[in-house]
N, C-alpha and C. Protein backbone atom coordinates (compact mmCIF):
# COMPACT_ATOMS: atom_id res chain seq x y z
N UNK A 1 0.85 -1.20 0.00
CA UNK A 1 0.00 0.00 0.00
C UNK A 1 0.89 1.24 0.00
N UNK A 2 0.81 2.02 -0.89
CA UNK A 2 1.45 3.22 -0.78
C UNK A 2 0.78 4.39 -0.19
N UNK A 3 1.62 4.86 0.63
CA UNK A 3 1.15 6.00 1.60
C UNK A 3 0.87 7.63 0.56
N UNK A 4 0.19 8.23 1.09
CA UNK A 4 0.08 9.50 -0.28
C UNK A 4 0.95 10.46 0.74
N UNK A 5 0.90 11.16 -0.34
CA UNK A 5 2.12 12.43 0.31
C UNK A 5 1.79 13.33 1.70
N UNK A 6 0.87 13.55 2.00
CA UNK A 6 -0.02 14.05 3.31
C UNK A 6 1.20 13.16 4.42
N UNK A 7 0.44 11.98 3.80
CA UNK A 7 1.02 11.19 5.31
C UNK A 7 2.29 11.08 5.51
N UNK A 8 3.50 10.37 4.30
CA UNK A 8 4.70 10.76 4.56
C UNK A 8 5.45 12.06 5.33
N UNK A 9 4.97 12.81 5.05
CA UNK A 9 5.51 13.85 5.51
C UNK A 9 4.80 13.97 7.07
N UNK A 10 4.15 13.94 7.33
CA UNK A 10 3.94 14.11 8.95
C UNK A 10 5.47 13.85 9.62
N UNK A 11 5.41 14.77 10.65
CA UNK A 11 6.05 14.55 11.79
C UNK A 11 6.26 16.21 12.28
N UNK A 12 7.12 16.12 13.20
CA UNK A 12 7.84 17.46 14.12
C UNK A 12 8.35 18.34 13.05
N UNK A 13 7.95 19.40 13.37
CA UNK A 13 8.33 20.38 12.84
C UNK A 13 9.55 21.45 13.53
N UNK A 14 10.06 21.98 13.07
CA UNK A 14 11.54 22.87 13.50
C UNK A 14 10.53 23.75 14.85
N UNK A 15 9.38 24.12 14.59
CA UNK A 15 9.40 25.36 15.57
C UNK A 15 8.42 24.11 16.73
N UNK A 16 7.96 23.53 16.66
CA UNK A 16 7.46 22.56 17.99
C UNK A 16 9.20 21.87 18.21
N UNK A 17 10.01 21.31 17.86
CA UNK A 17 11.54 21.29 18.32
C UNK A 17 11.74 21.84 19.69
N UNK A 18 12.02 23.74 18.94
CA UNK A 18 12.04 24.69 19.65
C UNK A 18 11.33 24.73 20.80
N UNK A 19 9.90 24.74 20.35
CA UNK A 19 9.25 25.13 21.74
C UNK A 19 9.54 24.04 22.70
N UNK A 20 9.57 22.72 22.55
CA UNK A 20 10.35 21.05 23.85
C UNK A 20 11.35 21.95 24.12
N UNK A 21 12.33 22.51 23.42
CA UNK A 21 13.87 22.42 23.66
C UNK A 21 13.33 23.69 24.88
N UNK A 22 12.37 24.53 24.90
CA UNK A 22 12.81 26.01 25.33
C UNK A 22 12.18 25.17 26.55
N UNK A 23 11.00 24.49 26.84
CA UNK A 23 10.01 23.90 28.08
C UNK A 23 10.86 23.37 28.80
N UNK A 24 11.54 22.58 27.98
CA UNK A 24 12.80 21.58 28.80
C UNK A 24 13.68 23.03 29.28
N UNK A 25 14.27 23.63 28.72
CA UNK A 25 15.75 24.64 29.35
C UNK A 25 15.04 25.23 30.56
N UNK A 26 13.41 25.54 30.45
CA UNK A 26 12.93 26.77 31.62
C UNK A 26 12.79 25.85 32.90
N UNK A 27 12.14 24.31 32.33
CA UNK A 27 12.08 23.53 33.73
C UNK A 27 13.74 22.97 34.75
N UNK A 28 14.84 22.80 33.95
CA UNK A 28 15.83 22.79 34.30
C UNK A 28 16.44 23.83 34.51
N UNK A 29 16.42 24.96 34.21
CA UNK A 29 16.50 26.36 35.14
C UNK A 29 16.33 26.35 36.36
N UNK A 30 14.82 26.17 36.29
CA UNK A 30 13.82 26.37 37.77
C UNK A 30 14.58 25.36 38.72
N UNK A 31 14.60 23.83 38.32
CA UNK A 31 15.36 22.93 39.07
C UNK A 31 16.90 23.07 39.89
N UNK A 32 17.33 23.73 39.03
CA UNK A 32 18.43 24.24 39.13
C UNK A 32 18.30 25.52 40.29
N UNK A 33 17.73 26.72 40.03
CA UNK A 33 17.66 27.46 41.42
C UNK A 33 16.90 27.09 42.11
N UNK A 34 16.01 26.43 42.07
CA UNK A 34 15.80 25.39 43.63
C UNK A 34 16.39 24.61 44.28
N UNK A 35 17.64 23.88 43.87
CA UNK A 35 18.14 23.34 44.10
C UNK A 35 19.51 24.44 45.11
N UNK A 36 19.88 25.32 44.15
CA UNK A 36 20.32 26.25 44.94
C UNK A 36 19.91 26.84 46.64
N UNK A 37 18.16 27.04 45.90
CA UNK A 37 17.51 27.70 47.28
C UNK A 37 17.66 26.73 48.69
N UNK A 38 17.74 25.44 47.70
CA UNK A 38 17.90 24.39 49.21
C UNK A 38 18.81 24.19 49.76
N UNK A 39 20.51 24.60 48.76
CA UNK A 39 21.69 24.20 49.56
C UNK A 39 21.84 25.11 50.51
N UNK A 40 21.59 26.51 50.19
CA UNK A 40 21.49 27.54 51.15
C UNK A 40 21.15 27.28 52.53
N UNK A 41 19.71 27.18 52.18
CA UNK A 41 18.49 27.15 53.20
C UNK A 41 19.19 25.84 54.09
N UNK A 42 19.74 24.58 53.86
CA UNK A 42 20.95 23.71 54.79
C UNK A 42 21.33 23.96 54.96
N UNK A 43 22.31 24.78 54.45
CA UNK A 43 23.83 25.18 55.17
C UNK A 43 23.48 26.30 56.13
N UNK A 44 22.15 27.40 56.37
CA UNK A 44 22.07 27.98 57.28
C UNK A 44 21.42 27.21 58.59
N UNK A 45 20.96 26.01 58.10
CA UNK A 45 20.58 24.99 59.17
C UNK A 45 21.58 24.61 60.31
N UNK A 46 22.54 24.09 58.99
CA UNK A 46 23.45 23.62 60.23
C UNK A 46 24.42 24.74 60.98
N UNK A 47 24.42 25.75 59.93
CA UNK A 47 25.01 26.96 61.16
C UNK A 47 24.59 27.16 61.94
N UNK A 48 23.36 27.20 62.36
CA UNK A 48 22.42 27.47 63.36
C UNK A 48 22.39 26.43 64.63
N UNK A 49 22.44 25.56 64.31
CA UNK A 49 22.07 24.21 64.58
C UNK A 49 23.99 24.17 65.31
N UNK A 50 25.09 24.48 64.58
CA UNK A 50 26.12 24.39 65.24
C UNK A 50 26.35 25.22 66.50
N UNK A 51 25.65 27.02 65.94
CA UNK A 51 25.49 27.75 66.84
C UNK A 51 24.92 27.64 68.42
N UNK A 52 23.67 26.42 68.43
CA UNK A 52 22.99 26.60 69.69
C UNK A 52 23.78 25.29 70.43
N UNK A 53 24.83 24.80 69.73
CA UNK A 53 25.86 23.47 70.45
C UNK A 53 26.47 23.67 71.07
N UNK A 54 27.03 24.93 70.24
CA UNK A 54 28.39 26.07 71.23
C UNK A 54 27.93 27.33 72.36
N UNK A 55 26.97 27.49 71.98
CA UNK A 55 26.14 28.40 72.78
C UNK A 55 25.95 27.59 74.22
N UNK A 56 25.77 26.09 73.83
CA UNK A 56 25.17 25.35 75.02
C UNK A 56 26.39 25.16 75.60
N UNK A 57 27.76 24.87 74.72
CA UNK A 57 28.89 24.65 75.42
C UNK A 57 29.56 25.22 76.60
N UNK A 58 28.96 27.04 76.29
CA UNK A 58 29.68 27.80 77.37
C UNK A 58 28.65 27.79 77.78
N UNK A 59 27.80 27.47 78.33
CA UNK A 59 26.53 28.10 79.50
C UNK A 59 26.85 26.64 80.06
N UNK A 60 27.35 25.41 79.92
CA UNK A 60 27.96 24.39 80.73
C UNK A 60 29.16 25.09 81.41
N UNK A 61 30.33 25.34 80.59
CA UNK A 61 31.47 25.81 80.95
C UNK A 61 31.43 27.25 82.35
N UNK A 62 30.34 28.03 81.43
CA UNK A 62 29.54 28.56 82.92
C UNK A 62 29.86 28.04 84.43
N UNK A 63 28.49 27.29 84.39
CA UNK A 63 28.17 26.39 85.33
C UNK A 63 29.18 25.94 85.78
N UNK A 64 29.85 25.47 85.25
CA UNK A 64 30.98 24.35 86.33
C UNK A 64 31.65 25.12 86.78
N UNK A 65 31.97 26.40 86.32
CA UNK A 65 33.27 27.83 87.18
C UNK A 65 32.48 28.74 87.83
N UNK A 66 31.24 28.53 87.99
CA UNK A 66 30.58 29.48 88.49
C UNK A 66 31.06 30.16 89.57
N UNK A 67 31.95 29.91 90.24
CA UNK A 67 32.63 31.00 91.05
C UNK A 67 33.45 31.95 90.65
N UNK A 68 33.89 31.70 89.34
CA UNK A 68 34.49 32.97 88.54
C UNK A 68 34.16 32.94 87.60
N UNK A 69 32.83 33.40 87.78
CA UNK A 69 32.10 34.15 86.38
C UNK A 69 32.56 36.03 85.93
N UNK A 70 33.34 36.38 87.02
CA UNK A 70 33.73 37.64 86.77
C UNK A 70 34.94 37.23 85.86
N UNK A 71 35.42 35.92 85.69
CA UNK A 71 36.96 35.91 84.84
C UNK A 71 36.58 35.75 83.13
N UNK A 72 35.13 35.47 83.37
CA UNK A 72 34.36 35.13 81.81
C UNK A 72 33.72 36.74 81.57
N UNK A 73 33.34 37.35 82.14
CA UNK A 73 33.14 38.45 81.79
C UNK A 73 32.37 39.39 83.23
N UNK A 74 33.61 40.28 83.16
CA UNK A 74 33.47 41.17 84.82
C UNK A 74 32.26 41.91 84.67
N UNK A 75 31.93 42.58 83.52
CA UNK A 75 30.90 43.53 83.54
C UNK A 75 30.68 43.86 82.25
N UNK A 76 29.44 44.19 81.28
CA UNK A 76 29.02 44.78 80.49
C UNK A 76 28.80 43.34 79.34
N UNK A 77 30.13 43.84 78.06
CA UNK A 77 30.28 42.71 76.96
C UNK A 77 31.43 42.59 76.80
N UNK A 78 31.61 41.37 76.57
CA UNK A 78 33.27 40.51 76.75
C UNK A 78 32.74 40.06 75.26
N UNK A 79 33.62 40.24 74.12
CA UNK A 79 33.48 39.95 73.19
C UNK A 79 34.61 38.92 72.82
N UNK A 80 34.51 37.85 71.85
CA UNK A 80 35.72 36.85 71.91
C UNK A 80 35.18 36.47 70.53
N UNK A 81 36.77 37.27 70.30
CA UNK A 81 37.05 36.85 68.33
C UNK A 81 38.18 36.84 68.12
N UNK A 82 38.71 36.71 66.60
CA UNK A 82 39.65 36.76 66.37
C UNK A 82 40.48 38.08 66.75
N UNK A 83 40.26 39.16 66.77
CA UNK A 83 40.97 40.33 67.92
C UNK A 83 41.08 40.96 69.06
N UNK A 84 40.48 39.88 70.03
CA UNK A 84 40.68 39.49 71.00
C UNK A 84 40.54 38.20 71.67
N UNK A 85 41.11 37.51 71.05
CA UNK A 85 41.91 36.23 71.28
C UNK A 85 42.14 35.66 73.03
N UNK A 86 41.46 34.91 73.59
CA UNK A 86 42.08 34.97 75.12
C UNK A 86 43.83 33.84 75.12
N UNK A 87 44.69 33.59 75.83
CA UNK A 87 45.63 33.00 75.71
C UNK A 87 44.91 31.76 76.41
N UNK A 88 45.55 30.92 75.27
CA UNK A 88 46.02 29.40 75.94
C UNK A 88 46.20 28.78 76.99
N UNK A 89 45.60 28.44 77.99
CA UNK A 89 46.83 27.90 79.63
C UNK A 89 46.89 26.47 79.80
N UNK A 90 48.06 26.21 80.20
CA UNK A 90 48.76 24.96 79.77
C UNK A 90 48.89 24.51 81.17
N UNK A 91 48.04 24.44 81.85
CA UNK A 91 47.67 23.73 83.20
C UNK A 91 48.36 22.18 83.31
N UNK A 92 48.73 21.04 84.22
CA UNK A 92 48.80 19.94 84.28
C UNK A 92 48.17 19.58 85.00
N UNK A 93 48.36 17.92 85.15
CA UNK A 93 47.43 17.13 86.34
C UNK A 93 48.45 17.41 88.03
N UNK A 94 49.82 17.91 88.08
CA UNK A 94 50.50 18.47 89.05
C UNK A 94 50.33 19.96 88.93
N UNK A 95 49.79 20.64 88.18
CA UNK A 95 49.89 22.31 88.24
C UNK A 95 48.61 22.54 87.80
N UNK A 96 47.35 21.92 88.30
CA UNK A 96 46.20 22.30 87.72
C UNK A 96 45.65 23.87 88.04
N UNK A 97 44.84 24.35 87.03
CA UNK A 97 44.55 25.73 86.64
C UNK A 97 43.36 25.62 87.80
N UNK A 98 43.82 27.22 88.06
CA UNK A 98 43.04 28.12 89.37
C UNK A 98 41.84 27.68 88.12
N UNK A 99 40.31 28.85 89.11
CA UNK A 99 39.28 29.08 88.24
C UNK A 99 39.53 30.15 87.90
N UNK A 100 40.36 31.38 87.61
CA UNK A 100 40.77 32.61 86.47
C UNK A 100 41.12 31.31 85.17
N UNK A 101 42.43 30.87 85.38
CA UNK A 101 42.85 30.18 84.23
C UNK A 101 42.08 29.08 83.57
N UNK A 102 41.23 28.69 84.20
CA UNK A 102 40.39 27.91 83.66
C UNK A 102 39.14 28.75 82.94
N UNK A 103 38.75 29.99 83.41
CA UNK A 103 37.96 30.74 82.53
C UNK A 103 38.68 31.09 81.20
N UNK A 104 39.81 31.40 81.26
CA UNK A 104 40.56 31.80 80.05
C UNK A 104 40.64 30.72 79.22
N UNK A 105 40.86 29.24 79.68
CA UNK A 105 40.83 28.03 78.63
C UNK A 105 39.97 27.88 78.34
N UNK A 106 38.68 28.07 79.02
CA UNK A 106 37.24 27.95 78.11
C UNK A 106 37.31 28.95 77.13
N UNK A 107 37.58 29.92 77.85
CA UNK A 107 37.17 31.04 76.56
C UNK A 107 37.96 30.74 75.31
N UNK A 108 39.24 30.47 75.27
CA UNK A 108 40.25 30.14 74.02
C UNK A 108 39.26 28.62 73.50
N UNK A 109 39.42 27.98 73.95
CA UNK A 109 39.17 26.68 73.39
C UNK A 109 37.42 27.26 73.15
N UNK A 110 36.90 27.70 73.51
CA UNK A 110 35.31 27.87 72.71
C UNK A 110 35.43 28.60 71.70
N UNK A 111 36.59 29.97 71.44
CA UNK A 111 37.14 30.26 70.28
C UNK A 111 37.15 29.50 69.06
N UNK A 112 38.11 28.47 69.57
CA UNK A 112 38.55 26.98 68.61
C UNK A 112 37.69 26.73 68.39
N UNK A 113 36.46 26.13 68.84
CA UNK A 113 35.19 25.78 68.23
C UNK A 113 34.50 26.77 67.14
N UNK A 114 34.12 28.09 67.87
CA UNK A 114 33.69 28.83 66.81
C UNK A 114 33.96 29.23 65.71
N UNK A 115 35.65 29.41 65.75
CA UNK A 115 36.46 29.39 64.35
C UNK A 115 36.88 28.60 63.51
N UNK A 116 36.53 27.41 64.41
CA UNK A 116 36.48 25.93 63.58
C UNK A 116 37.92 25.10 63.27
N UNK A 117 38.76 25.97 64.02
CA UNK A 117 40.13 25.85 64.77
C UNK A 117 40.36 24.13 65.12
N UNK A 118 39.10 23.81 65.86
CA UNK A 118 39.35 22.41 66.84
C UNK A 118 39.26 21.51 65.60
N UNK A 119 38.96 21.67 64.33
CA UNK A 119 38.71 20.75 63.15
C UNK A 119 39.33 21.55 61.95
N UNK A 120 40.26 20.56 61.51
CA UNK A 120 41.11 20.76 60.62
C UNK A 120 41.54 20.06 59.14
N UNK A 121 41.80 20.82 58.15
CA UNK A 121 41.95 19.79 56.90
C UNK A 121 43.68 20.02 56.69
N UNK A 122 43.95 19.25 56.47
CA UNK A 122 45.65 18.99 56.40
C UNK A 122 45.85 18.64 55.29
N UNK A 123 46.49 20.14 53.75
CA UNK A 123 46.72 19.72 52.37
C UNK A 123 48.17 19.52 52.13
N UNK A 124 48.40 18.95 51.33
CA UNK A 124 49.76 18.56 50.81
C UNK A 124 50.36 17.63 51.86
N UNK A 125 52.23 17.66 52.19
CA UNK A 125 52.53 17.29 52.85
C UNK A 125 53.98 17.42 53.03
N UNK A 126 54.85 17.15 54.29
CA UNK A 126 55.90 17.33 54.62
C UNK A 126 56.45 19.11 54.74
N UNK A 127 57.04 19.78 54.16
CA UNK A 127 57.61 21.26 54.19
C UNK A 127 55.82 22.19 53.19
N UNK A 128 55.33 21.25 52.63
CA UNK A 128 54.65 22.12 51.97
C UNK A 128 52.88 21.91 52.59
N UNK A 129 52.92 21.19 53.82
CA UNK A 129 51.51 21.30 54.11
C UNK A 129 51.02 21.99 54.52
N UNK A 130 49.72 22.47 54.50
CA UNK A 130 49.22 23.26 55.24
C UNK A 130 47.63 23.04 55.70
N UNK A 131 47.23 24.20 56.64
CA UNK A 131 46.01 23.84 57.32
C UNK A 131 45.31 24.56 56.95
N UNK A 132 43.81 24.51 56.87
CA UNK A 132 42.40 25.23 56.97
C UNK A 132 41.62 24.67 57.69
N UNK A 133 40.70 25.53 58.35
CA UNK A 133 39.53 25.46 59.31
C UNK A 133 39.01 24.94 59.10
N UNK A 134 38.34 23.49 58.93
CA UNK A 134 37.12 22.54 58.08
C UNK A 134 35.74 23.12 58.81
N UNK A 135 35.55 23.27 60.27
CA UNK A 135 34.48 23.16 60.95
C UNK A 135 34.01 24.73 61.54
N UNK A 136 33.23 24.71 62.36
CA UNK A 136 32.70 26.21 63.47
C UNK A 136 31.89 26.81 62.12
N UNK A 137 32.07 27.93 62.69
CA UNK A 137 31.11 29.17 61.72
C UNK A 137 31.54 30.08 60.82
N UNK A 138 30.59 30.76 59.92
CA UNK A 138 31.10 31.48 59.29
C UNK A 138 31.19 33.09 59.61
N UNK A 139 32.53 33.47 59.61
CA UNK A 139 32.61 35.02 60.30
C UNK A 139 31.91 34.89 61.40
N UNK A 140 32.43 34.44 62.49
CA UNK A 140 31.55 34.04 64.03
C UNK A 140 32.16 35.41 65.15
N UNK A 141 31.11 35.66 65.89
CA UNK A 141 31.61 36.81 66.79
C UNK A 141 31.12 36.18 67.89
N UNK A 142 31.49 35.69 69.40
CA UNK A 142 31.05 35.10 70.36
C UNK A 142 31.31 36.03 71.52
N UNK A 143 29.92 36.67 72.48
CA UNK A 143 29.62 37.87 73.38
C UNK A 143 29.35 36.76 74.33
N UNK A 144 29.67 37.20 75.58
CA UNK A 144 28.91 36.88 77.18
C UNK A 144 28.61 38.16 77.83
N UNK A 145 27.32 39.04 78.26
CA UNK A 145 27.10 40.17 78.70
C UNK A 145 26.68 39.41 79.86
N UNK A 146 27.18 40.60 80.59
CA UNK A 146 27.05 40.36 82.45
C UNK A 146 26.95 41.24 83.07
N UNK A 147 26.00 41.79 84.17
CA UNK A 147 26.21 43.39 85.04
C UNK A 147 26.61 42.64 86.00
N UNK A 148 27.75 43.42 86.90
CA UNK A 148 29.16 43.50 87.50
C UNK A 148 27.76 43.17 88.98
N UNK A 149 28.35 41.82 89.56
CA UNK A 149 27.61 41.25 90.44
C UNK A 149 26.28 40.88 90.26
N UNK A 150 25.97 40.15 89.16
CA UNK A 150 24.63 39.61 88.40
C UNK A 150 24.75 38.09 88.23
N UNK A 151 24.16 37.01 88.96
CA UNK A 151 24.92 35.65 88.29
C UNK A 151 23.72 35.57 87.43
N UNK A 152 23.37 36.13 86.64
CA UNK A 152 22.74 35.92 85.06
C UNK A 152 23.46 36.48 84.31
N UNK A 153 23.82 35.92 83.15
CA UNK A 153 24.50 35.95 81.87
C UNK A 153 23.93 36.02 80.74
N UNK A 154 24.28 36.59 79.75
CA UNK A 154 23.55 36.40 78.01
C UNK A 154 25.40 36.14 77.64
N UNK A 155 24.52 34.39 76.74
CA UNK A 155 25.67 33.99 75.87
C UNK A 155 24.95 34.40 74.06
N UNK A 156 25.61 35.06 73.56
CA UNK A 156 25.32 35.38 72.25
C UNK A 156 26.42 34.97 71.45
N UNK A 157 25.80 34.19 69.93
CA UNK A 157 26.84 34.16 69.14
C UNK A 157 26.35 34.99 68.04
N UNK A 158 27.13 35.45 66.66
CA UNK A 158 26.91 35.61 65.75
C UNK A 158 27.54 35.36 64.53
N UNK A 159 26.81 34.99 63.53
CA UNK A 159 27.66 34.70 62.10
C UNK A 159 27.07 35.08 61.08
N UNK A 160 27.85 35.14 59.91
CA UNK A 160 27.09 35.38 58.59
C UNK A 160 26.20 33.63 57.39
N UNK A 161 25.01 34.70 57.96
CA UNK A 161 24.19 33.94 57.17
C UNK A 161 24.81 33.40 55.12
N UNK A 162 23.66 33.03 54.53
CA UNK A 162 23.54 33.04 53.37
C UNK A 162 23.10 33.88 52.67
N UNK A 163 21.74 34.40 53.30
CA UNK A 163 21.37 35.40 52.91
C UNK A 163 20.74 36.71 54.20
N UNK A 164 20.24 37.78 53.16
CA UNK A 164 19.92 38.86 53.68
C UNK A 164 18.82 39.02 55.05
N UNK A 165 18.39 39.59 56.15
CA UNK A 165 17.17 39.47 56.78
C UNK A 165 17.44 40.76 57.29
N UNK A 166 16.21 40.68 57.87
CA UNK A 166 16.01 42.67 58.72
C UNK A 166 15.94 42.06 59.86
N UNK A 167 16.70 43.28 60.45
CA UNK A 167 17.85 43.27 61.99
C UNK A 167 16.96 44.29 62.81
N UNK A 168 16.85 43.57 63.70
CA UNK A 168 16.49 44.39 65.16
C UNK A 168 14.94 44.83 65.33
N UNK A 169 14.05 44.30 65.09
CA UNK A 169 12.70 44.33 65.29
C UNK A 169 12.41 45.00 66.10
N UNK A 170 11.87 46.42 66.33
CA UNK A 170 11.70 47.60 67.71
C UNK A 170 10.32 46.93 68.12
N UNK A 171 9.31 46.16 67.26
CA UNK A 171 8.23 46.08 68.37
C UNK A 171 7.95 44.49 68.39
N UNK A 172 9.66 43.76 68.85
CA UNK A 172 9.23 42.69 69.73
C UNK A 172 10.93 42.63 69.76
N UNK A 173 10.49 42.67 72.02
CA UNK A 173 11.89 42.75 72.47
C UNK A 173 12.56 41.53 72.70
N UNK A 174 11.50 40.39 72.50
CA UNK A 174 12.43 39.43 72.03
C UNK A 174 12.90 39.10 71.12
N UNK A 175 13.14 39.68 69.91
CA UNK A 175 13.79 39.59 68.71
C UNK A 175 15.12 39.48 69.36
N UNK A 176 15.69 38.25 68.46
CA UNK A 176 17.22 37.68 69.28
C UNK A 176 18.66 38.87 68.33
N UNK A 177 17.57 39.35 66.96
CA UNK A 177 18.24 40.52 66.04
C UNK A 177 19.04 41.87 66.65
N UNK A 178 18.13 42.00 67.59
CA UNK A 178 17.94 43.37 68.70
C UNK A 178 19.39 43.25 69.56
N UNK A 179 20.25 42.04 69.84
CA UNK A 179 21.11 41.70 70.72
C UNK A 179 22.59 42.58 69.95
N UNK A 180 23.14 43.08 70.66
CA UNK A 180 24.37 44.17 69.78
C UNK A 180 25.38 43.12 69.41
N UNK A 181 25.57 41.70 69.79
CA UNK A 181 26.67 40.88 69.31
C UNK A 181 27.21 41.00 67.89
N UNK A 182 28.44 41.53 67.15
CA UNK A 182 28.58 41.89 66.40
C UNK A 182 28.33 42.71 65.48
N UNK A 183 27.12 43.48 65.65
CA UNK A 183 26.58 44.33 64.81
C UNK A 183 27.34 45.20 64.01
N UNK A 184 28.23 45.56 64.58
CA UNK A 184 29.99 46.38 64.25
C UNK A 184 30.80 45.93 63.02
N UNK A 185 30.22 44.34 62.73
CA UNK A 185 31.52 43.80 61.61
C UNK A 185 30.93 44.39 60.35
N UNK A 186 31.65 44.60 59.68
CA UNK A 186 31.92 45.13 58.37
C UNK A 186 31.46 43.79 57.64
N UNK A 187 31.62 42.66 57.55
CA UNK A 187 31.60 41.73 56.89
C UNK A 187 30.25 40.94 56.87
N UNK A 188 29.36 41.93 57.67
CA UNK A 188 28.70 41.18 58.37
C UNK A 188 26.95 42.34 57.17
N UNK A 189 27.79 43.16 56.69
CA UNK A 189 26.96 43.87 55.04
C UNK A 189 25.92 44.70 56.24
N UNK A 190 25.73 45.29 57.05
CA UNK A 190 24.72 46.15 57.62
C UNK A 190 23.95 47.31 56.66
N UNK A 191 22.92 47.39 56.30
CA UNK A 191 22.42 48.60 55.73
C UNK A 191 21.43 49.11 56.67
N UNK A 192 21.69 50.37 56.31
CA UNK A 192 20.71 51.34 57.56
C UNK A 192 19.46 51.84 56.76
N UNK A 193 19.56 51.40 55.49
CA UNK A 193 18.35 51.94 54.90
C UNK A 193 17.42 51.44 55.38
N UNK A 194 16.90 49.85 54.94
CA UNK A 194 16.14 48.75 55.07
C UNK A 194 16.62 47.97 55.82
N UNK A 195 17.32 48.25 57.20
CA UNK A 195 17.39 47.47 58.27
C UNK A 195 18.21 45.66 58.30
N UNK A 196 18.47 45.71 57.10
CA UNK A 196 18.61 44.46 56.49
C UNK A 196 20.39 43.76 57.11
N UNK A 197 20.83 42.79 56.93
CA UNK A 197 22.36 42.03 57.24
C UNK A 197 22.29 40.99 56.48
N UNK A 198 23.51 40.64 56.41
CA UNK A 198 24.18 39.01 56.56
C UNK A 198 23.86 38.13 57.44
N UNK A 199 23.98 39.52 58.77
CA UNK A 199 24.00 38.60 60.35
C UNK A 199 22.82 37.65 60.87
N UNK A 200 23.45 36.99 61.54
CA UNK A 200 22.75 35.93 62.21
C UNK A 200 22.93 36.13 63.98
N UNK A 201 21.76 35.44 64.56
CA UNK A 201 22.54 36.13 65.71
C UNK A 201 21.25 34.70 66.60
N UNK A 202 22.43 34.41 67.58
CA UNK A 202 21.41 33.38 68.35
C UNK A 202 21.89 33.40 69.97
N UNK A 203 21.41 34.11 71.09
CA UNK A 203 21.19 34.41 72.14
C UNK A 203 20.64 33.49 73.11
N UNK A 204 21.21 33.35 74.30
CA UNK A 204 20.82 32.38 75.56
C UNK A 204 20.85 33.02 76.56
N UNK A 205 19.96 32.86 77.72
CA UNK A 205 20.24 33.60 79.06
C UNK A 205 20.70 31.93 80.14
N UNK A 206 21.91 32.44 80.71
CA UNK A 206 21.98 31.67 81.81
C UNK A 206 21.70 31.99 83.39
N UNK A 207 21.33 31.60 84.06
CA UNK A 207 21.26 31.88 85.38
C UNK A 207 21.50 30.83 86.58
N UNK A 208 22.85 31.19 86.90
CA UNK A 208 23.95 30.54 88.36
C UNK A 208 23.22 30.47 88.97
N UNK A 209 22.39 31.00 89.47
CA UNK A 209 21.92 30.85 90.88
C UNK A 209 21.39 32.03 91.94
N UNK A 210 21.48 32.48 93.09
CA UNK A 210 21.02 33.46 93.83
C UNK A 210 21.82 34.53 94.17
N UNK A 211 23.12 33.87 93.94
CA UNK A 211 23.87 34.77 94.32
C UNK A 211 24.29 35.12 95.84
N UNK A 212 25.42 36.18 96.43
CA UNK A 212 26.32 36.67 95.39
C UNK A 212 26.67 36.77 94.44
N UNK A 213 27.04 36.93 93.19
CA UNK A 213 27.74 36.26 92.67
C UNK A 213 29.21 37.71 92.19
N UNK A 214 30.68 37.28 92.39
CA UNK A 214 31.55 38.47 91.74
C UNK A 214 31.65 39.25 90.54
């Protein structure tokens, strides 16, 4: 049976091609920045999620020195970053550290955590290796505010998000935004127009006990 010319010729035409090829490029677009929107939207998870670990770390570290909570922070905001660094103390099991020096090793070693210091990637090797930070946060600023004979504390951390949010909510004073921990960094993109940051900011209150406290 021979087919007549009508029918031979059927099929796809150049501009239905086009239009699959363009349906297909817009749905793999879309896939594509969603896929984006989600690595984000994780990775501020687990910052967050790292944030309230370390947050919990020193409100332990707290607790157990609670008799020198003035060596963690005497009065106001004790800020602990990379430019102000607390020193190292190299205590033994024969020369064990007062509670001053033991506030100072928390504070350094919770540093290490936040800067991601305590976790490390080790490239190359022998004369040419070197280190980077694998773990902690990104651009992290770590505050303990205290009034001078108060055994309540605010442990605040802060870091840079993924993306943008509006900072400091005036009509709700629990907005954790409102807390001054870092607000100061440059890196941290502040605009005063639209209230907006980088920053992230996640706040704890501890409370020692009745007191006294120094």
């Amino acid at each position: 049976m021979q087919l007549s010319p009508a029918r031979r010729l059927r099929g796809y035409t150049l501009i239905e091609v086009l239009i699959t090829v363009f349906i297909i490029a817009v749905g793999l677009l879309s896939a594509a920045a969603l896929q984006a929107m989600s690595k984000k939207a994780a990775f501020d998870a687990i910052q967050r999620g790292s944030a309230n670990i370390l947050a919990q770390d020193l409100v332990e570290r707290l607790r157990g020195n609670a008799g020198n909570l003035a060596s963690y922070a005497p009065s106001g905001t004790v800020t602990v970053s990379a430019d102000a660094l607390p020193a190292e103390q190299t205590c033994t099991a024969s020369a064990p550290c007062t509670g001053p020096q033991l506030a100072a090793f928390d504070l350094w070693q919770w540093w290490q955590s936040l800067d991601g210091a305590s976790e490390q990637i080790v490239e190359g090797s022998g004369s040419n290796a070197s280190r980077s930070n694998a773990g902690g946060l990104r651009s992290p600023t770590g505050c303990i505010q205290r009034t001078a004979g108060s055994c309540q504390a605010t442990v605040a951390i802060a870091w840079r998000g993924m993306t943008r949010i509006r900072q400091g909510d005036s009509t709700n004073a629990d907005d954790p935004t409102n807390n001054g921990c870092g607000q100061s960094r440059a890196d941290y993109e502040w605009d005063s127009g639209d209230r907006t940051s980088y920053r992230r900011v996640l706040v704890l209150q501890v409370n020692l006990g009745a007191g006294p406290c120094p």
